[in-house]
C-alpha atoms as a PDB file:
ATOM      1  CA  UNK A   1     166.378  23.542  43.840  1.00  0.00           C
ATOM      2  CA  UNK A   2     165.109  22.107  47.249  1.00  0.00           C
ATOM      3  CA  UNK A   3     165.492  18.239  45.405  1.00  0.00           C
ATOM      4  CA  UNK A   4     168.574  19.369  44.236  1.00  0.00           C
ATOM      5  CA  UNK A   5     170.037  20.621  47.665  1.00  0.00           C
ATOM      6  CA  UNK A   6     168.405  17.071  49.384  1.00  0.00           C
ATOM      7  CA  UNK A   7     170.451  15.263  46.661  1.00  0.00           C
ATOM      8  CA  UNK A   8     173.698  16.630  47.711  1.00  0.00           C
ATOM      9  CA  UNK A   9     173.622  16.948  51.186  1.00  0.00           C
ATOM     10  CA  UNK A  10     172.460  12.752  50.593  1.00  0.00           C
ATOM     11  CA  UNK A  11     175.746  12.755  48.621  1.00  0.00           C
ATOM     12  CA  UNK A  12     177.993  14.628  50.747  1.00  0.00           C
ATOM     13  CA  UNK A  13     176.449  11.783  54.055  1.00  0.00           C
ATOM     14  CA  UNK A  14     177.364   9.060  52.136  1.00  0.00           C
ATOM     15  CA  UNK A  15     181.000  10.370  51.228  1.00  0.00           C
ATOM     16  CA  UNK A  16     181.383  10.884  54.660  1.00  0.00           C
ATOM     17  CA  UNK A  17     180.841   7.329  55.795  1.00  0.00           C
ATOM     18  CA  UNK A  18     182.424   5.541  53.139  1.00  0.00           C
ATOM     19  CA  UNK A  19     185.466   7.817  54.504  1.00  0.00           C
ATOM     20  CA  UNK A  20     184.651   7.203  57.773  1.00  0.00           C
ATOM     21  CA  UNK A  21     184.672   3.474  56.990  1.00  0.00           C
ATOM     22  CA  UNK A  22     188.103   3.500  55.082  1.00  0.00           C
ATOM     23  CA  UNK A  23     189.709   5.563  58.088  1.00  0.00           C
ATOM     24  CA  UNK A  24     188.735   2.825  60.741  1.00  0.00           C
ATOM     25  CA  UNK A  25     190.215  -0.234  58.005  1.00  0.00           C
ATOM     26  CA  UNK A  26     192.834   1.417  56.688  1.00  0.00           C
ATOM     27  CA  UNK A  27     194.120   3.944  59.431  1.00  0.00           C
ATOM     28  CA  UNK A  28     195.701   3.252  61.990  1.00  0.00           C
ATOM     29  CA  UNK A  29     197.821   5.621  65.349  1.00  0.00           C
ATOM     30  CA  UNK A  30     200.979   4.474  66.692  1.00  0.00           C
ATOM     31  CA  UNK A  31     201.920   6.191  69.516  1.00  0.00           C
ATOM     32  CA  UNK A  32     202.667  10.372  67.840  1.00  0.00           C
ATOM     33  CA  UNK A  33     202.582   8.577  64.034  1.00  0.00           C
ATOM     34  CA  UNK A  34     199.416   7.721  61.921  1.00  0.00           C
ATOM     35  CA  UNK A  35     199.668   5.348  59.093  1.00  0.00           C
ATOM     36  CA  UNK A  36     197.478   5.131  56.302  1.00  0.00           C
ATOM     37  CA  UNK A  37     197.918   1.610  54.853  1.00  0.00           C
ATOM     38  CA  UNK A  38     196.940   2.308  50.945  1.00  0.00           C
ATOM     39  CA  UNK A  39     196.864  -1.586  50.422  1.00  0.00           C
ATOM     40  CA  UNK A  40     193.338  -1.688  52.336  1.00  0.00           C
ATOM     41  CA  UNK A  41     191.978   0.513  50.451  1.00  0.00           C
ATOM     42  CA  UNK A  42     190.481  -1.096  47.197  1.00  0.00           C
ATOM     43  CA  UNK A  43     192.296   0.163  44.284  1.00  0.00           C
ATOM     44  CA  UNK A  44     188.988   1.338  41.860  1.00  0.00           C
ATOM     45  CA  UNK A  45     188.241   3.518  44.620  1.00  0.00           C
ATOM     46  CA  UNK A  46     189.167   7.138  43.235  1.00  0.00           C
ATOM     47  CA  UNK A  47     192.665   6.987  45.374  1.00  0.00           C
ATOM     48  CA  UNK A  48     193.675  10.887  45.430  1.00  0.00           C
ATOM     49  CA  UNK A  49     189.694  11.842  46.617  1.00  0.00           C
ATOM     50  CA  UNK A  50     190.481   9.332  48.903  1.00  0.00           C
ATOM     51  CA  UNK A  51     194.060  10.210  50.181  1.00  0.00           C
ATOM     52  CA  UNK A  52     193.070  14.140  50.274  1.00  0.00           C
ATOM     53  CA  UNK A  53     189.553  13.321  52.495  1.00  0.00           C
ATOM     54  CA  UNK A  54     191.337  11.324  54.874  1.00  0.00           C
ATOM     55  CA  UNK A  55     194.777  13.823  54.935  1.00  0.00           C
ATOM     56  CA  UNK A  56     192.191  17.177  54.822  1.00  0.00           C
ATOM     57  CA  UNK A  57     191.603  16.271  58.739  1.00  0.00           C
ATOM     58  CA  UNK A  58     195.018  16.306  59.552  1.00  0.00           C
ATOM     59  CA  UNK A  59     195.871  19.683  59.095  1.00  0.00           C
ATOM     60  CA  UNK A  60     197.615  19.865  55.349  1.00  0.00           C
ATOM     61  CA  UNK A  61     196.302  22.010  53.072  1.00  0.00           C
ATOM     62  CA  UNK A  62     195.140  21.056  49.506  1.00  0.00           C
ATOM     63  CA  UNK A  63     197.833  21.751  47.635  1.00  0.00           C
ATOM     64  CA  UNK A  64     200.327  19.674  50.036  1.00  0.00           C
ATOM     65  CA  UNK A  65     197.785  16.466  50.241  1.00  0.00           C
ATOM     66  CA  UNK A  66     197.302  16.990  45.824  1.00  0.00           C
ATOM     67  CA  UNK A  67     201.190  17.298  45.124  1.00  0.00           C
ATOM     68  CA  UNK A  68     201.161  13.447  47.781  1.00  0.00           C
ATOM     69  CA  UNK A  69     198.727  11.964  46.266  1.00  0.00           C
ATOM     70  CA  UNK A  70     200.066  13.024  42.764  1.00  0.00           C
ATOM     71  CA  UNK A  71     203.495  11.193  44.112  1.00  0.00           C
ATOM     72  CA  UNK A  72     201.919   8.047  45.343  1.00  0.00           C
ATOM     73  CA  UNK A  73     199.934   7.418  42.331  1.00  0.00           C
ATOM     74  CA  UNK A  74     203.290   8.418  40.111  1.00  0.00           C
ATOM     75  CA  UNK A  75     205.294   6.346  42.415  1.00  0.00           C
ATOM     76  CA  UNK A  76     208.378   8.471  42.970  1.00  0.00           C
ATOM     77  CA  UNK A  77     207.206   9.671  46.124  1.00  0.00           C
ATOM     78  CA  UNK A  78     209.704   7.475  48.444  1.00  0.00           C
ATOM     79  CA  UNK A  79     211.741  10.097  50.211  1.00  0.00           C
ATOM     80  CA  UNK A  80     209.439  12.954  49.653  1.00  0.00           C
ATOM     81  CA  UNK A  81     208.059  14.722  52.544  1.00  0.00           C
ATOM     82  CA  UNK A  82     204.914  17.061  52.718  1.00  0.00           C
ATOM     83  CA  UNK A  83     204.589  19.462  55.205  1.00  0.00           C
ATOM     84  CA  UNK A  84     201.619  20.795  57.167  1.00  0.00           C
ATOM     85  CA  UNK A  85     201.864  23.321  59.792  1.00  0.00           C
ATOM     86  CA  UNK A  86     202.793  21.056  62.519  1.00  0.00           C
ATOM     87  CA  UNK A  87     203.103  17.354  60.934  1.00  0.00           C
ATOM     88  CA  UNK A  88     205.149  15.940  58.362  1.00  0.00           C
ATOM     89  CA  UNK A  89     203.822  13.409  55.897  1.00  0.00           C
ATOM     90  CA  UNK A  90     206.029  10.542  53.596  1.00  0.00           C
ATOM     91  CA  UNK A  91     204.990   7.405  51.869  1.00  0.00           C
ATOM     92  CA  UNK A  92     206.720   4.483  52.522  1.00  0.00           C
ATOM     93  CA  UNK A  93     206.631   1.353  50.657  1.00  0.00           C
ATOM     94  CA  UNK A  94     202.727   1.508  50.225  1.00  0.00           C
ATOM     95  CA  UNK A  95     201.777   3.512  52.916  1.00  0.00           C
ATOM     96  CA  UNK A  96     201.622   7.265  53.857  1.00  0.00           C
ATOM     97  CA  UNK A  97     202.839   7.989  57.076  1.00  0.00           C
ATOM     98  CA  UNK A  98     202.046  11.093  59.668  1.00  0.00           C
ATOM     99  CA  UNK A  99     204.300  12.657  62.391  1.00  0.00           C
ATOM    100  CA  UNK A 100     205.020  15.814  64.343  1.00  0.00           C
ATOM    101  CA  UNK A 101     207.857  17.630  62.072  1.00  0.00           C
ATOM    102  CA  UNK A 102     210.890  17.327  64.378  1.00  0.00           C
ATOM    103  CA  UNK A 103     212.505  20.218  66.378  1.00  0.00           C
ATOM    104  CA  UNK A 104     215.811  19.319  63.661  1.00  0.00           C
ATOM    105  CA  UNK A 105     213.530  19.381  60.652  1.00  0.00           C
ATOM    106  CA  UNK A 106     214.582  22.527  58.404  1.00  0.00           C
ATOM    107  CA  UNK A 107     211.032  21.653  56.491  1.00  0.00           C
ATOM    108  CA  UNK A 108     213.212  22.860  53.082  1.00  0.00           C
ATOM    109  CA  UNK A 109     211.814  23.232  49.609  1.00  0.00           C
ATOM    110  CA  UNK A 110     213.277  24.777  46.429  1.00  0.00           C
ATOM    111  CA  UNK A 111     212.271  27.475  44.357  1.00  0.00           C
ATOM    112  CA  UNK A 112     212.642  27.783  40.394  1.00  0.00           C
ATOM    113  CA  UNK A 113     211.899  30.382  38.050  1.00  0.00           C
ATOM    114  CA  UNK A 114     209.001  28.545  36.996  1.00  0.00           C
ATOM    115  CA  UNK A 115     207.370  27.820  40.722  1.00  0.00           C
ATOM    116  CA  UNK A 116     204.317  29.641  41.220  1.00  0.00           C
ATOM    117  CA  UNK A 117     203.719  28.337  44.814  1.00  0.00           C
ATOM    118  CA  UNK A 118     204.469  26.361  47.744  1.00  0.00           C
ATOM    119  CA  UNK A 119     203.623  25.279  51.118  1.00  0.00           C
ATOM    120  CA  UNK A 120     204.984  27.359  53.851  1.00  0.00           C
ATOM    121  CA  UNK A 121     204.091  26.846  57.885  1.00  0.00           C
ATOM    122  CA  UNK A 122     200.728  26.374  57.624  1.00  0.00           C
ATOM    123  CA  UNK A 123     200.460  29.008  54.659  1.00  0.00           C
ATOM    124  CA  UNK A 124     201.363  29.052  51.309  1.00  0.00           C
ATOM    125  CA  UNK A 125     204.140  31.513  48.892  1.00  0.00           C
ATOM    126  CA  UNK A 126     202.885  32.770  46.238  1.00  0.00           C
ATOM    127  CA  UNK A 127     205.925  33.697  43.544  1.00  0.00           C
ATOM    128  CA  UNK A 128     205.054  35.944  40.653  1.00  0.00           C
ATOM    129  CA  UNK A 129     207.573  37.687  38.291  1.00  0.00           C
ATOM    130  CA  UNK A 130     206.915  41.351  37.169  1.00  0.00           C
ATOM    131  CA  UNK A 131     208.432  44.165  35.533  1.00  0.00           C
ATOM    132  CA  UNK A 132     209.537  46.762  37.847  1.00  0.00           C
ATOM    133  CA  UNK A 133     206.978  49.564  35.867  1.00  0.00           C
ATOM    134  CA  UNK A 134     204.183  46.729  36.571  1.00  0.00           C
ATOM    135  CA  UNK A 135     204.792  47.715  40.691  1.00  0.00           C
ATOM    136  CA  UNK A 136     202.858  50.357  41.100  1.00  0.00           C
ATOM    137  CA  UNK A 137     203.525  50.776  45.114  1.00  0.00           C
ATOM    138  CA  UNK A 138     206.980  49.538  46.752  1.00  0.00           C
ATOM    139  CA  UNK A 139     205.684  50.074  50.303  1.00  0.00           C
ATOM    140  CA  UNK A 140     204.319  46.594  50.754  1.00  0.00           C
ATOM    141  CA  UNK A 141     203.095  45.458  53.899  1.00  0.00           C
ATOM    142  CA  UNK A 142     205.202  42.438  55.929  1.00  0.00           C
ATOM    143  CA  UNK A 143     203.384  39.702  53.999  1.00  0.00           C
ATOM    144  CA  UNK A 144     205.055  40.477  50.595  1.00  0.00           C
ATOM    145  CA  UNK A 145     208.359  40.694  49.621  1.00  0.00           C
ATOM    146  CA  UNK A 146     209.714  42.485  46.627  1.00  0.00           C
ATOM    147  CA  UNK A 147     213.074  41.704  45.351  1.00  0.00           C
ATOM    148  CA  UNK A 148     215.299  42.288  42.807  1.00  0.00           C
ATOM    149  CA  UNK A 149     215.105  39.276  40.888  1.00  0.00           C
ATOM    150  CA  UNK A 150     218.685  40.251  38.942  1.00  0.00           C
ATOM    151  CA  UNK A 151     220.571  39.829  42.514  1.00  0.00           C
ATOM    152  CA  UNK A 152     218.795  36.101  43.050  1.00  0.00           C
ATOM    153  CA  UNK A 153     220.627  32.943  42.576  1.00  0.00           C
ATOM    154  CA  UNK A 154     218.184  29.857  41.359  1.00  0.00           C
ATOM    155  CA  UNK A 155     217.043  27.573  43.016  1.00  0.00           C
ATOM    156  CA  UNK A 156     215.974  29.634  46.046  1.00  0.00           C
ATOM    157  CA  UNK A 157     215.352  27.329  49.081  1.00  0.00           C
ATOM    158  CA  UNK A 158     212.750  28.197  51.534  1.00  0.00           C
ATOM    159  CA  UNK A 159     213.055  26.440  55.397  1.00  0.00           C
ATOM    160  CA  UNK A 160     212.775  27.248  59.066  1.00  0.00           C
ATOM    161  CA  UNK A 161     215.345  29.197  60.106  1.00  0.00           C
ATOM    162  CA  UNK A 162     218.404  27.968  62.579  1.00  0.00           C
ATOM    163  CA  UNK A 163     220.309  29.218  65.458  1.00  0.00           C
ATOM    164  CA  UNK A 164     223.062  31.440  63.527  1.00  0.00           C
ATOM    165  CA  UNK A 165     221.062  32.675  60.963  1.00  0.00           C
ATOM    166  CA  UNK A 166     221.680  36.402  59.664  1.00  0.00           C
ATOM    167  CA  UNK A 167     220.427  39.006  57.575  1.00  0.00           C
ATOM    168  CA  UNK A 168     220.599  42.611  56.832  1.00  0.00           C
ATOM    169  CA  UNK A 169     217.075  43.607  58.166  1.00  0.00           C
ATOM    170  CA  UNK A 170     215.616  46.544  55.575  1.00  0.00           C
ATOM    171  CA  UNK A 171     215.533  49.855  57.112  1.00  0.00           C
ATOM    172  CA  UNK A 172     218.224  49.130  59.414  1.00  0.00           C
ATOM    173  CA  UNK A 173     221.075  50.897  58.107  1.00  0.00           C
ATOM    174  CA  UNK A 174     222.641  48.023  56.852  1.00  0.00           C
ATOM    175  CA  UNK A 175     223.458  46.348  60.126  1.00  0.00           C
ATOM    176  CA  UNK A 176     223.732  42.451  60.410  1.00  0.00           C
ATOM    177  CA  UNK A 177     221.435  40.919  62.544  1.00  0.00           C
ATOM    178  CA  UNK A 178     220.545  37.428  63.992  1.00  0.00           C
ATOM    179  CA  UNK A 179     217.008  36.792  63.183  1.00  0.00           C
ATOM    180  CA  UNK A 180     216.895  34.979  66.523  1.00  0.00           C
ATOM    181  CA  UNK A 181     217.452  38.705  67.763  1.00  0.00           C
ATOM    182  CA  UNK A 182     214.858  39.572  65.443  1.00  0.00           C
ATOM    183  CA  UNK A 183     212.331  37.613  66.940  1.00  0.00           C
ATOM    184  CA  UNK A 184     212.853  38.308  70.217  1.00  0.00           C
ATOM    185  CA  UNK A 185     212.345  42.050  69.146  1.00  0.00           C
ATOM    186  CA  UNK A 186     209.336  41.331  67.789  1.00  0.00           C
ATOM    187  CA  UNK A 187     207.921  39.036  70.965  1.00  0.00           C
ATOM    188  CA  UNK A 188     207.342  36.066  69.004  1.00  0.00           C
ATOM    189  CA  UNK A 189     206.207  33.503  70.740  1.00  0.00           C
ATOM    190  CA  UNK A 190     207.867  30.136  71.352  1.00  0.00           C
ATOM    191  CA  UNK A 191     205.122  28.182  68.705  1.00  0.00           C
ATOM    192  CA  UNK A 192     205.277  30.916  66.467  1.00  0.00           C
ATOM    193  CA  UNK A 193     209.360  30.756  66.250  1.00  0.00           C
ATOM    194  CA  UNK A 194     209.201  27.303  65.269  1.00  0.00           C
ATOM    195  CA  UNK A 195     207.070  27.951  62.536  1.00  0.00           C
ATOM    196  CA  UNK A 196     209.353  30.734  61.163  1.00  0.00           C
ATOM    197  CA  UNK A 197     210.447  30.756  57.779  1.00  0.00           C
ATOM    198  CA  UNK A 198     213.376  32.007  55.553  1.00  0.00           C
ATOM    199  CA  UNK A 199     213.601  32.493  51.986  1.00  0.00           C
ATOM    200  CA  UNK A 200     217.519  32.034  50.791  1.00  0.00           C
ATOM    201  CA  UNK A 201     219.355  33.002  47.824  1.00  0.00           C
ATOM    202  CA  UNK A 202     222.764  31.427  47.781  1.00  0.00           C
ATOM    203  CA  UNK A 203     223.856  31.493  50.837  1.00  0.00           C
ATOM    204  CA  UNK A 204     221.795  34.683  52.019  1.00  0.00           C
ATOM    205  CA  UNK A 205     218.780  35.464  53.959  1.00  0.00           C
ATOM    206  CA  UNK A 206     216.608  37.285  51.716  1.00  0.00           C
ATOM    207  CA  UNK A 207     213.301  37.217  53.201  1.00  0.00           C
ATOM    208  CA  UNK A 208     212.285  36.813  57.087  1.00  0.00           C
ATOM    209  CA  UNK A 209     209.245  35.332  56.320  1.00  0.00           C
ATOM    210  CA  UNK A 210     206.167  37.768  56.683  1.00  0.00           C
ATOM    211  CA  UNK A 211     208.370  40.300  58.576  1.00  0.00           C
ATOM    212  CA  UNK A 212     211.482  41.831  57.042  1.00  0.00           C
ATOM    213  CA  UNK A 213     213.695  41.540  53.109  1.00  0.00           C
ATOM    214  CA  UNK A 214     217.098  41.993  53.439  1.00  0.00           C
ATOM    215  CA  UNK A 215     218.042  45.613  52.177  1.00  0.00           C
ATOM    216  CA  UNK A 216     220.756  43.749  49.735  1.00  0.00           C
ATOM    217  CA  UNK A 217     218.012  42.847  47.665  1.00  0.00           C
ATOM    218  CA  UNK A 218     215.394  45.452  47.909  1.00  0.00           C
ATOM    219  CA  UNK A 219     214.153  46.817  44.706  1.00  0.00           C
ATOM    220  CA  UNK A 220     215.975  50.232  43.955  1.00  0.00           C
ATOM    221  CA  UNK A 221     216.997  52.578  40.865  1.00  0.00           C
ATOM    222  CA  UNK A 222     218.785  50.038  38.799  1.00  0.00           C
ATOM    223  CA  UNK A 223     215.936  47.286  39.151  1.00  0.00           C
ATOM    224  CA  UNK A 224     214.300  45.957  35.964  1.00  0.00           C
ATOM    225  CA  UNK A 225     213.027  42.637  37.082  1.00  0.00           C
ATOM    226  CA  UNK A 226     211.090  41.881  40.295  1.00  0.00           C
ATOM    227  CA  UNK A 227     210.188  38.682  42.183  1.00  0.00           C
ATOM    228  CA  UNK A 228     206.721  39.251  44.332  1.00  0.00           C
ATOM    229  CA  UNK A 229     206.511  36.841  47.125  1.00  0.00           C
ATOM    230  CA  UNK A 230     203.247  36.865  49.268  1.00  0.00           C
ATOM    231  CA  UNK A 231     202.163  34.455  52.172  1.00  0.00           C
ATOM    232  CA  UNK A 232     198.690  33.631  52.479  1.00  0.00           C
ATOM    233  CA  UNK A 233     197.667  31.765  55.779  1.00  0.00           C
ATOM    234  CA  UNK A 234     195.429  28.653  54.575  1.00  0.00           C
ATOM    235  CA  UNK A 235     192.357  30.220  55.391  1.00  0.00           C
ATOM    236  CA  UNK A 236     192.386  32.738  52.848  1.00  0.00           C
ATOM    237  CA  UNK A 237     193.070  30.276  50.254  1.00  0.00           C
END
């Protein structure tokens, strides 16, 4: 067992330099972008181990940096962006490029019936159909959702909210609010709104993101069919 643990932690040292190697040849900063010029990297070099040990650093979590690399080796990644808490990444004719996600970026993704999970400000959601005699507890704390999957409209899109955005807050009495509003309520901080996300059905808000469902689409008498969303921060991945 001791050989055995030697042998790996040898392993694990020389992983880490070869990386360490590619990052200075292949990596480069300009000014608030990285690039990661793929051509430099020799090609019978295991490219996705490669692209997710060099990415893992930068803040995205696996799932982001194995859905990229999947793209670049697939090549119909162009246009595709991939989203970590704070930076966005794209590839580029050959290259995979890293930069603060603009104050205008709505970070947007779509949902389908047949998504089981996606990226989410630094977490990830979690979507899981059930039947509504499956739920055995409808008081759920702010980190899931349960909706009445009858009242969605496919695809869902999930993004940072925006200035005008609205919802009807559960357990409100079926006022409209900003969520704006709603996040000053809550004393969210200035980072922390940034980060906010929405999950929409059509054109409604049904989901404020780890804090409040819209009572249009709460689960109720008539319900036969729910969605479960949960957010899980990356660390408890």
């Amino acid at each position: 067992m001791t050989s055995n643990v030697e042998r790996l932690t040898s392993a694990q040292s020389f992983i880490d330099r070869g990386i360490e190697l590619i990052r200075q040849h292949a990596v480069r900063t300009e000014g608030d972008r990285t690039v990661i010029e793929m051509s430099l990297i020799d090609p019978l070099l295991p490219l996705h181990f490669v692209i997710f040990e060099l990415m893992r650093g930068m803040g995205f979590n696996g799932e982001v940096i194995d859905s990229l690399g999947r793209a670049f080796a697939e090549g119909h990644g162009s246009g595709k962006r991939f989203f970590s808490k704070d930076s966005v990444a794209y590839i580029d004719r050959g290259r995979i490029i890293v930069t603060p996600i603009p104050d205008d970026e709505s970070c947007e993704s779509l949902v389908t019936p047949r998504t089981e999970r996606i990226p989410c400000g630094g977490g990830t959601l979690w979507f899981e159909h059930a039947d509504v005699d499956d739920i055995d507890e409808l008081r759920q704390p702010p980190t899931v959702a349960l909706l009445d999957e009858a009242k969605l409209s496919y695809p869902l899109k999930v993004r940072r909210w925006s200035e005008g955005d609205a919802f009807v807050p559960f357990g409100m009495g079926g006022r409209r609010k900003k969520v704006s509003d709603m996040l000053i309520d809550d004393k969210i901080s200035l980072p922390d709104k940034r980060r906010q996300f929405v999950v929409v059905s059509g054109g409604d808000i049904v989901w404020l993101v780890g804090r409040r469902i819209d009572e249009r689409y709460a689960v109720g008498s008539g319900t036969e069919n729910v969605l479960r969303i949960r957010i899980l921060p990356d660390d408890d991945l």
